[in-house]
C-alpha atoms as a PDB file:
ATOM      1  CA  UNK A   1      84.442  79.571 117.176  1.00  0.00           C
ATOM      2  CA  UNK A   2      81.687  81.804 118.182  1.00  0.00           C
ATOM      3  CA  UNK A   3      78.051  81.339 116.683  1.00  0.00           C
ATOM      4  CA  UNK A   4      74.839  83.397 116.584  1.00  0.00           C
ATOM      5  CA  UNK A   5      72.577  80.566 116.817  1.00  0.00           C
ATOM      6  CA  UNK A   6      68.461  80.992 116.292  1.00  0.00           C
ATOM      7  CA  UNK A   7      67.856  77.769 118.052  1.00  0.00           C
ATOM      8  CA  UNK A   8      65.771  77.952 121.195  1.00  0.00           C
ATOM      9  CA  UNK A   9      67.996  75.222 122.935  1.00  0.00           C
ATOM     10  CA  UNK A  10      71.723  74.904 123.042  1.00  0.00           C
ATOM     11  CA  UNK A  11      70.840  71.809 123.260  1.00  0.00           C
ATOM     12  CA  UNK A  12      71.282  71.422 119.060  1.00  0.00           C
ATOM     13  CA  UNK A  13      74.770  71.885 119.631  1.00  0.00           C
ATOM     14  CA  UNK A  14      75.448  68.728 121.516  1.00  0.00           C
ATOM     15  CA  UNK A  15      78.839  67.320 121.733  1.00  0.00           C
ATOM     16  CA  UNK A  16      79.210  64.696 118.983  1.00  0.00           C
ATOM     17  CA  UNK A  17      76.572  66.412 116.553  1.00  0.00           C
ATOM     18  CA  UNK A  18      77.860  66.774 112.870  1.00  0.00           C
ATOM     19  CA  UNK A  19      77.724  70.512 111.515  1.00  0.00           C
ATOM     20  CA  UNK A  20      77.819  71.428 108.318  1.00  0.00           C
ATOM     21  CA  UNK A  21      79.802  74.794 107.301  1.00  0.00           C
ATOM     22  CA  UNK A  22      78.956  76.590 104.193  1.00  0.00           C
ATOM     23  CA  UNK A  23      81.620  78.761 103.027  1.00  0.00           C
ATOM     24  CA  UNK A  24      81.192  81.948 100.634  1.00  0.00           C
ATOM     25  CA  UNK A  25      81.180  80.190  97.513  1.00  0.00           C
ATOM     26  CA  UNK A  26      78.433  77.079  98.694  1.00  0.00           C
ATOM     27  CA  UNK A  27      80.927  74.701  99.705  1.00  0.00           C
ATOM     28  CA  UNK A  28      79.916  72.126 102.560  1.00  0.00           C
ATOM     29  CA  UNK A  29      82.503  71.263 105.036  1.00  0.00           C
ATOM     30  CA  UNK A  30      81.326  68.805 107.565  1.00  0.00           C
ATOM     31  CA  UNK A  31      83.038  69.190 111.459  1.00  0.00           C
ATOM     32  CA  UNK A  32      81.833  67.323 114.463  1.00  0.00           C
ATOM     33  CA  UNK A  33      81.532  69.352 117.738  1.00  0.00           C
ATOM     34  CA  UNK A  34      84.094  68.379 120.020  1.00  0.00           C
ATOM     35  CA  UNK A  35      82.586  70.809 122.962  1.00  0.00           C
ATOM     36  CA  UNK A  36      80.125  73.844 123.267  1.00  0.00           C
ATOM     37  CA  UNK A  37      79.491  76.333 125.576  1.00  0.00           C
ATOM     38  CA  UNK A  38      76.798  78.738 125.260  1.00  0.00           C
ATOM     39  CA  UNK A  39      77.911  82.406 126.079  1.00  0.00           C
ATOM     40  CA  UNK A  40      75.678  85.388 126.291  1.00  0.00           C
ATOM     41  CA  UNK A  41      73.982  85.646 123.322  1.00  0.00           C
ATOM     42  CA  UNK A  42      76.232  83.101 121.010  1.00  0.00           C
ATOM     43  CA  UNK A  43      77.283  79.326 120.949  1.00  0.00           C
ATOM     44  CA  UNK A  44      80.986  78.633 122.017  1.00  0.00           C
ATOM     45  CA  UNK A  45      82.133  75.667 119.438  1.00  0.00           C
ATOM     46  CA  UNK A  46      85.016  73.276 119.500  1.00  0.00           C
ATOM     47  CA  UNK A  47      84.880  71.740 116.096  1.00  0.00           C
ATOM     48  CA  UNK A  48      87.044  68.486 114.638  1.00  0.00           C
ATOM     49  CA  UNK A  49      89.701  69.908 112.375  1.00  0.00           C
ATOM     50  CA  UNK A  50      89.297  73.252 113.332  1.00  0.00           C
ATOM     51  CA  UNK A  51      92.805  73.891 115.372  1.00  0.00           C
ATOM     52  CA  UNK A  52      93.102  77.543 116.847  1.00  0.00           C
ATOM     53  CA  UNK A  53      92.067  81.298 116.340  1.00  0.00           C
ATOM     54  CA  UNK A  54      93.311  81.804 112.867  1.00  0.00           C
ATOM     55  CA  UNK A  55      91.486  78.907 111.557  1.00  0.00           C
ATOM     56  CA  UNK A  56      88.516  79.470 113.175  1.00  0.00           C
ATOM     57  CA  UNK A  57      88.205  83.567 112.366  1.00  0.00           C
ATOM     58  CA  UNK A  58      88.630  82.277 108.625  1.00  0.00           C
ATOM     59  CA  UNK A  59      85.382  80.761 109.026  1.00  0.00           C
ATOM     60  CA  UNK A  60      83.888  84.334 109.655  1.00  0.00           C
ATOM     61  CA  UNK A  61      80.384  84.796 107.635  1.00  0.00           C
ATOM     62  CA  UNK A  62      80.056  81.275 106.976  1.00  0.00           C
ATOM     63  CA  UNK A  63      76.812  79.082 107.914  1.00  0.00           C
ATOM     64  CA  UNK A  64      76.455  76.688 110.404  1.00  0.00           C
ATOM     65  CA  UNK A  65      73.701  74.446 109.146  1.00  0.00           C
ATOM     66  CA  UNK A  66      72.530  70.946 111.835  1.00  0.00           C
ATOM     67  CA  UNK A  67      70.714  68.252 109.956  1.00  0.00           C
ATOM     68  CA  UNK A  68      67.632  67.753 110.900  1.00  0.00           C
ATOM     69  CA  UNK A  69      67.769  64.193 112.155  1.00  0.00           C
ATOM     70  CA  UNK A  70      70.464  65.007 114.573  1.00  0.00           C
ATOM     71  CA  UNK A  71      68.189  67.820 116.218  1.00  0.00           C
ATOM     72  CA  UNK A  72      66.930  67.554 119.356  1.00  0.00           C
ATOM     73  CA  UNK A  73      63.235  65.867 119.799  1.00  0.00           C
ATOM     74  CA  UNK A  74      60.323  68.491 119.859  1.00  0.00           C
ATOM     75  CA  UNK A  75      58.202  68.464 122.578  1.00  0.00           C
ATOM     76  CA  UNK A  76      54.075  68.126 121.710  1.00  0.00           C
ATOM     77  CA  UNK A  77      52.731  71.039 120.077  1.00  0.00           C
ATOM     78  CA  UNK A  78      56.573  72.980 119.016  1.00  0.00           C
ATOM     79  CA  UNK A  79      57.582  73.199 115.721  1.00  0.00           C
ATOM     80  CA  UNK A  80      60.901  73.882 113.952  1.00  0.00           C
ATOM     81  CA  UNK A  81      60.776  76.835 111.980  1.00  0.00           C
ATOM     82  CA  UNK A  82      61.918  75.111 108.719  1.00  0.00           C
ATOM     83  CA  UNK A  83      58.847  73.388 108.969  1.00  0.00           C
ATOM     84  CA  UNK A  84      56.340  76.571 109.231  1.00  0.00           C
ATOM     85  CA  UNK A  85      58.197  78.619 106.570  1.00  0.00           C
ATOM     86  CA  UNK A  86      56.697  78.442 103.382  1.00  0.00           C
ATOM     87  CA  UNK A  87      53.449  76.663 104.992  1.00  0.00           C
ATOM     88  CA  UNK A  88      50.301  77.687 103.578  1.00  0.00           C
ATOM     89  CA  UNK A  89      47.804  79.855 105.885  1.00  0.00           C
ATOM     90  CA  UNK A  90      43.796  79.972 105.775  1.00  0.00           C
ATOM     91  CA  UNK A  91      41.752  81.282 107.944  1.00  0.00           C
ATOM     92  CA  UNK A  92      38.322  79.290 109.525  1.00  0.00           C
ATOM     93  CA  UNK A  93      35.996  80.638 106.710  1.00  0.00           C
ATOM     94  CA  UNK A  94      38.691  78.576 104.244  1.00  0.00           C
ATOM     95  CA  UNK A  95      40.139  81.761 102.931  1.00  0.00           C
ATOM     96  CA  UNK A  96      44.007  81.184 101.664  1.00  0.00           C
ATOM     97  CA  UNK A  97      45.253  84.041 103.444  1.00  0.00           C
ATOM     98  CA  UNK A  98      48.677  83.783 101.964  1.00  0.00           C
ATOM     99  CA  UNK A  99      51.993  81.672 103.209  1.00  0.00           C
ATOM    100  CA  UNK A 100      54.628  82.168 106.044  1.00  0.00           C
ATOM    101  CA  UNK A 101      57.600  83.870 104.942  1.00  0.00           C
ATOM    102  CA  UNK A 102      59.298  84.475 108.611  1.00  0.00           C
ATOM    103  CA  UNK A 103      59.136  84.307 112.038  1.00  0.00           C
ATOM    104  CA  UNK A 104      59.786  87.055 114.408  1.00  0.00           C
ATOM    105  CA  UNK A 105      60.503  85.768 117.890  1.00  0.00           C
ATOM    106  CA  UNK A 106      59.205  88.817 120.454  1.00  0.00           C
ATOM    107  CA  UNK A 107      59.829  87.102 123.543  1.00  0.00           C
ATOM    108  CA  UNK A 108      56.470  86.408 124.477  1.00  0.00           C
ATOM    109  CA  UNK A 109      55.681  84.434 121.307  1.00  0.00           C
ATOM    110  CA  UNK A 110      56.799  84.302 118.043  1.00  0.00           C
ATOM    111  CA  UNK A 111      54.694  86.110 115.243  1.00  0.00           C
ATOM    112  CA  UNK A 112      54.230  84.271 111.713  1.00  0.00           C
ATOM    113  CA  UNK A 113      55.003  87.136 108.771  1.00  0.00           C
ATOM    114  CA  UNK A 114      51.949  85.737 106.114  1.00  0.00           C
ATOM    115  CA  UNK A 115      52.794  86.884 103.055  1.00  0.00           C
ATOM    116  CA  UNK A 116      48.941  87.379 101.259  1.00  0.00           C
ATOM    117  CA  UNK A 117      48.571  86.930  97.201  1.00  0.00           C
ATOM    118  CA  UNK A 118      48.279  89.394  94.929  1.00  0.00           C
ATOM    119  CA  UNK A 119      45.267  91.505  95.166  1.00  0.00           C
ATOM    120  CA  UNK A 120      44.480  91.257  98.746  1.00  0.00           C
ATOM    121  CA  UNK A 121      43.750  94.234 100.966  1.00  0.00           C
ATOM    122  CA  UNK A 122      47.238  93.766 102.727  1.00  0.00           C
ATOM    123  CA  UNK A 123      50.877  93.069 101.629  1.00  0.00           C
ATOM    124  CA  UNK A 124      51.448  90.681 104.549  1.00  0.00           C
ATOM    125  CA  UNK A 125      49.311  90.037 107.607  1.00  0.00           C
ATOM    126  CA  UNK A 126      51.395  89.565 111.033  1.00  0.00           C
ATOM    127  CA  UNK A 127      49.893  86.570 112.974  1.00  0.00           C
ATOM    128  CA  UNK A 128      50.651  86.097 117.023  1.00  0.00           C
ATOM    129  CA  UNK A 129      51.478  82.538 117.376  1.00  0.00           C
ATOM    130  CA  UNK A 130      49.308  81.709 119.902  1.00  0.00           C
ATOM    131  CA  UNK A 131      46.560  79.088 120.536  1.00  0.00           C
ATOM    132  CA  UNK A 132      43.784  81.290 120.440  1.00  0.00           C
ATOM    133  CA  UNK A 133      45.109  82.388 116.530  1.00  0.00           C
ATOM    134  CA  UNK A 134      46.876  79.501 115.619  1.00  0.00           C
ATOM    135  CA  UNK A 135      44.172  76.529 115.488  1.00  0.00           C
ATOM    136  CA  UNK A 136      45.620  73.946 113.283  1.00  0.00           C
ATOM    137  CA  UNK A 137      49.284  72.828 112.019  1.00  0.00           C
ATOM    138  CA  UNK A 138      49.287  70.055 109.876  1.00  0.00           C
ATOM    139  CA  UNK A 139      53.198  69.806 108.877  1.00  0.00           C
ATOM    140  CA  UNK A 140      53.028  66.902 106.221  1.00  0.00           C
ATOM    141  CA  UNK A 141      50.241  69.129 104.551  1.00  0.00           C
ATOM    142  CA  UNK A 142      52.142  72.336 104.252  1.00  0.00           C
ATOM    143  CA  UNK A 143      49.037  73.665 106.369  1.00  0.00           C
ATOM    144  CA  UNK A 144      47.924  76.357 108.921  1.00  0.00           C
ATOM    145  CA  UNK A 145      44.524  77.177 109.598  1.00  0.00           C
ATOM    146  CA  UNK A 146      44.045  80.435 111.840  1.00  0.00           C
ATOM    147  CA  UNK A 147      41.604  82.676 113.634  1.00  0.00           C
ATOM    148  CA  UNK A 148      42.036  86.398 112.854  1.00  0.00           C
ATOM    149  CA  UNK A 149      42.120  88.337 115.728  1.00  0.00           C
ATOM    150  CA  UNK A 150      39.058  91.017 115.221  1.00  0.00           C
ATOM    151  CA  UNK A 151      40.261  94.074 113.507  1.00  0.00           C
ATOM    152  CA  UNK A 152      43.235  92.345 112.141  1.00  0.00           C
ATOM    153  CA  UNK A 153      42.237  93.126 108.465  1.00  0.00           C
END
């Protein structure tokens, strides 16, 4: 089966690793990988129980969901993005500037979409995560503290 992955590593699809499948109507159906190949821009899986073409194309649409203790371990300072979504975002005067709704990988780096509260200047502020904006993640705090670049707002 062929799948659009947004991991950074193919390493999350390591032989052996559990997958869970959501079909169309929520169900969870839980396949080991048997082997994986990464190919141009998807992941090539071999799953348990999944025997041929016509099985595996009845699978179209559905999600492919890793728990997170069988990812791979993060190197210091990298995040997974289930962590930063939903995180709450000041700025170094203590201003809550809003909360990350979604991350937009450019290549260079990823930018944090910060959704702001009702009333501010700004729908949503776009963030470059980098270290000179980024200053502070505190994942068990739901936190991010941030320098604006100048002219940002």
């Amino acid at each position: 089966m062929r799948v659009y992955s947004y991991a950074e590593s193919a390493d999350c699809f390591a032989v052996h690793t559990t997958v869970m499948l959501m079909d169309a109507q929520g169900g969870i159906h839980r396949r080991e990988i048997v082997w994986s190949r990464p190919h141009k821009q998807v992941m090539r899986l071999g799953l348990d129980g999944v025997a041929g073409r016509d099985q595996a194309e009845a699978m179209a649409g559905w999600g492919v969901y890793i728990a997170k203790k069988d990812l791979p371990p993060l190197a210091a300072d990298t995040y997974y993005w289930s962590d930063l979504i939903g995180m709450a975002v000041y700025t170094t005067e203590g201003e809550h500037l809003g909360q990350i709704t979604q991350i937009i990988p450019t290549g260079a780096n990823d930018v944090y979409v910060v959704q702001t509260p009702p009333g501010h200047a700004v729908k949503e502020v776009l963030l470059p995560a980098i270290e000179s904006v980024v200053l502070e993640i505190d994942v068990p705090g739901q936190r991010m503290e941030v320098r604006l670049p100048e002219g940002l707002i």
